[in-house]
Protein backbone atom coordinates (compact mmCIF):
# COMPACT_ATOMS: atom_id res chain seq x y z
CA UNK A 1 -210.76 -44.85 163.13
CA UNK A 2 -208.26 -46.44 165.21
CA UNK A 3 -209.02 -50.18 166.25
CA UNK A 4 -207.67 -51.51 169.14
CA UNK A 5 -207.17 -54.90 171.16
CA UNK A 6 -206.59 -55.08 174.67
CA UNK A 7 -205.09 -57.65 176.18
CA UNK A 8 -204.71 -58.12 180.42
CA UNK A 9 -205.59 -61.52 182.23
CA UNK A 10 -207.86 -59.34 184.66
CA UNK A 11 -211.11 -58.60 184.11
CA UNK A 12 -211.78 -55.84 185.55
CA UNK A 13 -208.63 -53.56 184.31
CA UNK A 14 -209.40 -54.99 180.89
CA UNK A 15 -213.16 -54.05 181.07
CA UNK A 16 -211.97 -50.20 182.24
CA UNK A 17 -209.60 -50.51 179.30
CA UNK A 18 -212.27 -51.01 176.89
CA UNK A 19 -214.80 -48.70 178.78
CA UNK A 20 -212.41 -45.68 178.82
CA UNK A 21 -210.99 -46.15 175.24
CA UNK A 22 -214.70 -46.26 173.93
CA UNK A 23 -215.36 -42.88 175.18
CA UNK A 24 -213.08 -41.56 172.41
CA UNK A 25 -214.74 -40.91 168.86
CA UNK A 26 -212.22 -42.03 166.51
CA UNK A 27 -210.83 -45.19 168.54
CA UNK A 28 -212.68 -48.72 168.24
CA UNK A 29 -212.53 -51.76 170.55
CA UNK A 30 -212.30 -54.58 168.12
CA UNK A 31 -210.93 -57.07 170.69
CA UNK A 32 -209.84 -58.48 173.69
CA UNK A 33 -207.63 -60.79 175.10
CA UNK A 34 -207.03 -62.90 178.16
CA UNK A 35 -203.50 -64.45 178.00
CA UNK A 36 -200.91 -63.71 175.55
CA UNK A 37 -202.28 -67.43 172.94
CA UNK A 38 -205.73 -65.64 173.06
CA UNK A 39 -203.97 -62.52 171.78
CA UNK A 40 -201.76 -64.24 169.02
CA UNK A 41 -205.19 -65.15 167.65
CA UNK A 42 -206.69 -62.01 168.16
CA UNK A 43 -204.25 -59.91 166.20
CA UNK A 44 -204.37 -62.75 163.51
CA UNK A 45 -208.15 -62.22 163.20
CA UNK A 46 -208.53 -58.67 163.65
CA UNK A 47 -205.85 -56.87 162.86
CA UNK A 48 -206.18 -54.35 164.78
CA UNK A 49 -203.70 -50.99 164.42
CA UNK A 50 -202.45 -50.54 168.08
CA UNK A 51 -202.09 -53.32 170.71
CA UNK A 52 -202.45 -52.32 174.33
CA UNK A 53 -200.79 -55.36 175.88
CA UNK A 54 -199.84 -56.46 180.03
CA UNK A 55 -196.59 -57.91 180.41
CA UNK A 56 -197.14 -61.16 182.85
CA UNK A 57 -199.95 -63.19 181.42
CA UNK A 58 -201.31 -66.60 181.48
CA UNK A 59 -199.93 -69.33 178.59
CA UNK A 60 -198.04 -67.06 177.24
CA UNK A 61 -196.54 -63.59 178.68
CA UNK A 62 -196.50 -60.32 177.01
CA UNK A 63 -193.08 -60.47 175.61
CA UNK A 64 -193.92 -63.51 173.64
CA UNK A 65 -196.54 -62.86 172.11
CA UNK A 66 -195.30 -59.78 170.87
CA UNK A 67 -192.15 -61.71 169.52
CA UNK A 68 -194.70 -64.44 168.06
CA UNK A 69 -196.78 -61.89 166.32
CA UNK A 70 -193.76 -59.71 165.15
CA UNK A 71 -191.86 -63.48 163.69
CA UNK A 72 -195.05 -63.87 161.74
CA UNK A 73 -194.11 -60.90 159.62
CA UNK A 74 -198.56 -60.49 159.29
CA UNK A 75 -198.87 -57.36 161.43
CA UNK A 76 -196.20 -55.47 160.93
CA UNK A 77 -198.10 -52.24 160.82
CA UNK A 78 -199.22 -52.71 164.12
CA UNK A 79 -198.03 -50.89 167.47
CA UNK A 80 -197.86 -52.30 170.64
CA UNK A 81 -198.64 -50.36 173.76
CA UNK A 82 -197.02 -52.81 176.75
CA UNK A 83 -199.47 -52.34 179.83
CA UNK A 84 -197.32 -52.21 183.26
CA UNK A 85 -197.45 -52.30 187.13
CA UNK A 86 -194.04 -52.44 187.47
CA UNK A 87 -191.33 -49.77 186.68
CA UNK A 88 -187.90 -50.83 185.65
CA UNK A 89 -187.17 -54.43 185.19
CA UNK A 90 -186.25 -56.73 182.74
CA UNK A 91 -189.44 -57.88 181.36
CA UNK A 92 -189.70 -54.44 180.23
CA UNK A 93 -186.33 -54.42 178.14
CA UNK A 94 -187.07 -57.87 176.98
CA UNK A 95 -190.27 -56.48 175.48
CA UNK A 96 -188.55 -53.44 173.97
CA UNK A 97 -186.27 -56.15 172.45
CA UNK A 98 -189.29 -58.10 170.86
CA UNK A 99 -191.36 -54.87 169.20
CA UNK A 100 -192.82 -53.05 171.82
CA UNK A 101 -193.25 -49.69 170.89
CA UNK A 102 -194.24 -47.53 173.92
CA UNK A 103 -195.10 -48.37 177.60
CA UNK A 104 -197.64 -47.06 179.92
CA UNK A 105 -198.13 -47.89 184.07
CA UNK A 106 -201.57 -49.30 184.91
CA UNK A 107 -202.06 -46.12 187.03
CA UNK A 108 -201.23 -43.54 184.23
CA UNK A 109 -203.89 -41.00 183.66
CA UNK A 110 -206.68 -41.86 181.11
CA UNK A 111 -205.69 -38.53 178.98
CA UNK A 112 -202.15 -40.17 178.80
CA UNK A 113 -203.41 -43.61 177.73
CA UNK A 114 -205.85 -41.90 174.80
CA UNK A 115 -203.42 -39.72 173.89
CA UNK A 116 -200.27 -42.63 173.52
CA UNK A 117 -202.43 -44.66 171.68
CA UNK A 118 -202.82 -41.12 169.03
CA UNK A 119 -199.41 -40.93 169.24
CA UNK A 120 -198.36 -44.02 168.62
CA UNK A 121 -200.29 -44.60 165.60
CA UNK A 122 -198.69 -41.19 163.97
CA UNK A 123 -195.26 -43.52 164.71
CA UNK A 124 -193.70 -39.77 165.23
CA UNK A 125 -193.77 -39.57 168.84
CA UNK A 126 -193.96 -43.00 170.43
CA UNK A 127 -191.03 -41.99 173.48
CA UNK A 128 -193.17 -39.43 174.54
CA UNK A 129 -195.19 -41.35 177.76
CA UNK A 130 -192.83 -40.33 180.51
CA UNK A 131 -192.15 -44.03 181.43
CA UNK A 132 -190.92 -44.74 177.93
CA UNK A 133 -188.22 -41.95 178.10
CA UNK A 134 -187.37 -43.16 182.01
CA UNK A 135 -186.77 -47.14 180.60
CA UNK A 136 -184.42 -45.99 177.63
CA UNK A 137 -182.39 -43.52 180.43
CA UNK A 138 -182.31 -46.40 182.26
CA UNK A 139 -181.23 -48.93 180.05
CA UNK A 140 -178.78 -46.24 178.47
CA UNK A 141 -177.13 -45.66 181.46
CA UNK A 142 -176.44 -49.90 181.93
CA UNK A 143 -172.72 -51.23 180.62
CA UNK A 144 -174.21 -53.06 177.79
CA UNK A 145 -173.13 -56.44 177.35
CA UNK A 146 -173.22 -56.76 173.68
CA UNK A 147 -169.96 -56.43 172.20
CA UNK A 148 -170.26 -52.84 170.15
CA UNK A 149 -170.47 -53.57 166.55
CA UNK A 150 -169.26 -51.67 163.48
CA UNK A 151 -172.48 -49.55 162.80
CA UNK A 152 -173.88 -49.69 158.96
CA UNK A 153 -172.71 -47.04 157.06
CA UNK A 154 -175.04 -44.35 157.43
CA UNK A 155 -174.89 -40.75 155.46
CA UNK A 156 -174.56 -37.22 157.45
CA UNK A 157 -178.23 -37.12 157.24
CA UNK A 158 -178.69 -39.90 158.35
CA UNK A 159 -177.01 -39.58 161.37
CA UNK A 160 -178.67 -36.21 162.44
CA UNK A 161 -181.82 -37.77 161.80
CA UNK A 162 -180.98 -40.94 164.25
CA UNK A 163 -179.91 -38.70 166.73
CA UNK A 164 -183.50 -36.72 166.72
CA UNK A 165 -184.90 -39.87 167.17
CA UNK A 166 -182.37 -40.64 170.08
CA UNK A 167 -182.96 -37.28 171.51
CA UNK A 168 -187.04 -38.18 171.50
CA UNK A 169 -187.88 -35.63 168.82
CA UNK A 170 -190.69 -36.27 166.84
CA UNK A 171 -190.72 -36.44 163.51
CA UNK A 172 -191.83 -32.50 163.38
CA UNK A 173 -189.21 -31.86 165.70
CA UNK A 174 -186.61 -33.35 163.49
CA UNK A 175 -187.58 -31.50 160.35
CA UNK A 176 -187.53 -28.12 162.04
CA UNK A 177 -183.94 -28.90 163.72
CA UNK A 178 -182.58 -30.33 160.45
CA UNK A 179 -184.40 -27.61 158.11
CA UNK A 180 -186.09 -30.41 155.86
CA UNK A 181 -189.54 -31.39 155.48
CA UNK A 182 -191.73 -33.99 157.60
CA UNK A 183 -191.95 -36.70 155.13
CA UNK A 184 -188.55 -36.90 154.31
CA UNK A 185 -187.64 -37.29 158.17
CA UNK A 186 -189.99 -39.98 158.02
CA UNK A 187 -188.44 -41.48 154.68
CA UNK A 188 -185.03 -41.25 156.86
CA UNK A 189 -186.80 -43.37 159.95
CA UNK A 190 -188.34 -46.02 157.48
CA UNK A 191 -184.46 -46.29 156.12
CA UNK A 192 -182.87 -46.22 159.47
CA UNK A 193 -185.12 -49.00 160.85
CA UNK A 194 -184.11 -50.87 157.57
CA UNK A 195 -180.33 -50.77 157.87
CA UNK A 196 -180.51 -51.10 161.87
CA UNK A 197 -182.77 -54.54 161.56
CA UNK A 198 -185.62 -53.04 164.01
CA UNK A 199 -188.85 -52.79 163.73
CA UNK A 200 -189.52 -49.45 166.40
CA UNK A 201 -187.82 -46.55 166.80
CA UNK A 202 -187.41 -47.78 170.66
CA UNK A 203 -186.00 -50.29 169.16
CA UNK A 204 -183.70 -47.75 166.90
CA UNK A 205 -182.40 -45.94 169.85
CA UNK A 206 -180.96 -49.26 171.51
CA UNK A 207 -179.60 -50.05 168.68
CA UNK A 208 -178.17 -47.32 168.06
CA UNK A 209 -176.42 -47.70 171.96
CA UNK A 210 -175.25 -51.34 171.30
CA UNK A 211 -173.42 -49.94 168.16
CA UNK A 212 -171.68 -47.02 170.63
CA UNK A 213 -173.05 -44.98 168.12
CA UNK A 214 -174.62 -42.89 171.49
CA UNK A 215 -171.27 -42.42 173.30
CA UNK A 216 -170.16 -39.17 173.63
C-alpha cells in the first residue's frame, strides 16, 4: 500500500486530491496538510512514502519544506510529487534543487496523477510526467551559472548508466540498452546519486549538466 500526504493551502483542490487518490486500491491517504509547517509535521508523524506537495503555501512554501524535511535526513525514502499551476519558473527549479522528485500541473489528468505517484514510488521512472521532461529541457537549454566542476571519477558503466538516466530511461530501459540486468542499473543509480551528492535522479541529471558532463 502506498501512503500518501497531500499538502495545498486550498481546500477544495486538497479535498479532490484526497477524494481521487482514494479511489485507487493500493494507495492510502494518511495525511494532509495546509501550509508547508503543517507538512514538516506531517511527514515527521506519518511518514508517509510519496508527498504530493503545492509550491506557494502559507508559513512556509513548498520549496522549504521540502529542503527542511530532506536536511532532517528522517525521510529520506520519501518522494515528493510538487503540485503546480504554473509552468516554467523558478520556484520550480528551486524545488528540483531541494528534493523534488517529479512535478505535475493542477489540471493534469487524474490517470496521470495515479499513475506518477506508481511511478514514482518504483524510483525507475520519475521524468516520465510530460511537465517533468519539459522543466529539465528547459533548464538544460539555460547558460548555467555554476562554474562547471571536475566531475567525480565515474567508470564506463557508470557513465552509460547516467546517461540513461539523462536520456529519461527507466531503469528497464537502461538494462535492455546496456545488456545488464534491472537491479544492477539500480545498484548503478543508488552509486551515482552517492558520488553526485543528490538525493533524485532529477536531481542527477542537473548535476550531471552543471558538471558539463551533458555537453555534446
Amino acid at each position: 500500500m502506498i501512503s500518501v500526504l497531500v499538502a495545498d493551502d486550498q481546500d477544495l483542490v486538497r479535498s479532490g486530491l484526497v477524494a481521487l487518490l482514494s479511489t485507487a486500491d493500493d494507495i492510502c491517504v494518511v495525511g494532509e496538510a495546509r501550509d508547508g509547517g503543517e507538512v514538516v509535521r506531517a511527514v515527521r508523524g506519518t511518514r508517509p512514502v510519496v508527498v504530493l506537495i503545492d509550491i506557494r503555501m502559507p508559513v512556509m512554501n513548498g520549496i522549504e519544506a521540502i529542503a527542511r524535511i530532506r536536511s532532517d535526513g528522517e525521510a529520506l525514502d520519501t518522494r515528493f510529487v510538487v503540485l503546480t499551476t504554473f509552468g516554467l519558473d523558478e520556484y520550480v527549479f528551486g524545488a528540483i534543487r531541494a528534493g523534488a522528485d517529479a512535478f505535475l500541473l493542477k489540471d493534469t489528468t487524474p490517470e496521470e496523477l495515479v499513475r506518477c505517484v506508481r511511478h514514482v514510488v518504483q524510483g525507475d521512472a520519475v521524468m516520465s510526467p510530460a511537465v517533468t521532461r519539459t522543466l529539465l529541457t528547459d533548464y538544460l537549454r539555460r547558460p548555467t551559472t555554476i562554474p562547471v566542476r571536475r566531475p567525480p571519477d565515474l567508470t564506463d558503466r557508470e557513465r552509460d548508466v547516467l546517461r540513461g538516466v539523462c536520456d529519461g530511461l527507466s531503469n528497464r530501459q537502461i538494462a535492455e540498452r546496456s545488456h545488464i540486468g534491472t537491479a544492477t542499473v539500480k545498484s548503478y543509480v543508488s552509486r551515482l546519486l552517492d558520488k553526485f551528492g543528490t538525493q533524485t535522479r532529477v536531481g542527477l541529471v542537473l548535476a550531471a549538466h552543471d558538471h558539463g558532463l551533458l555537453d555534446g
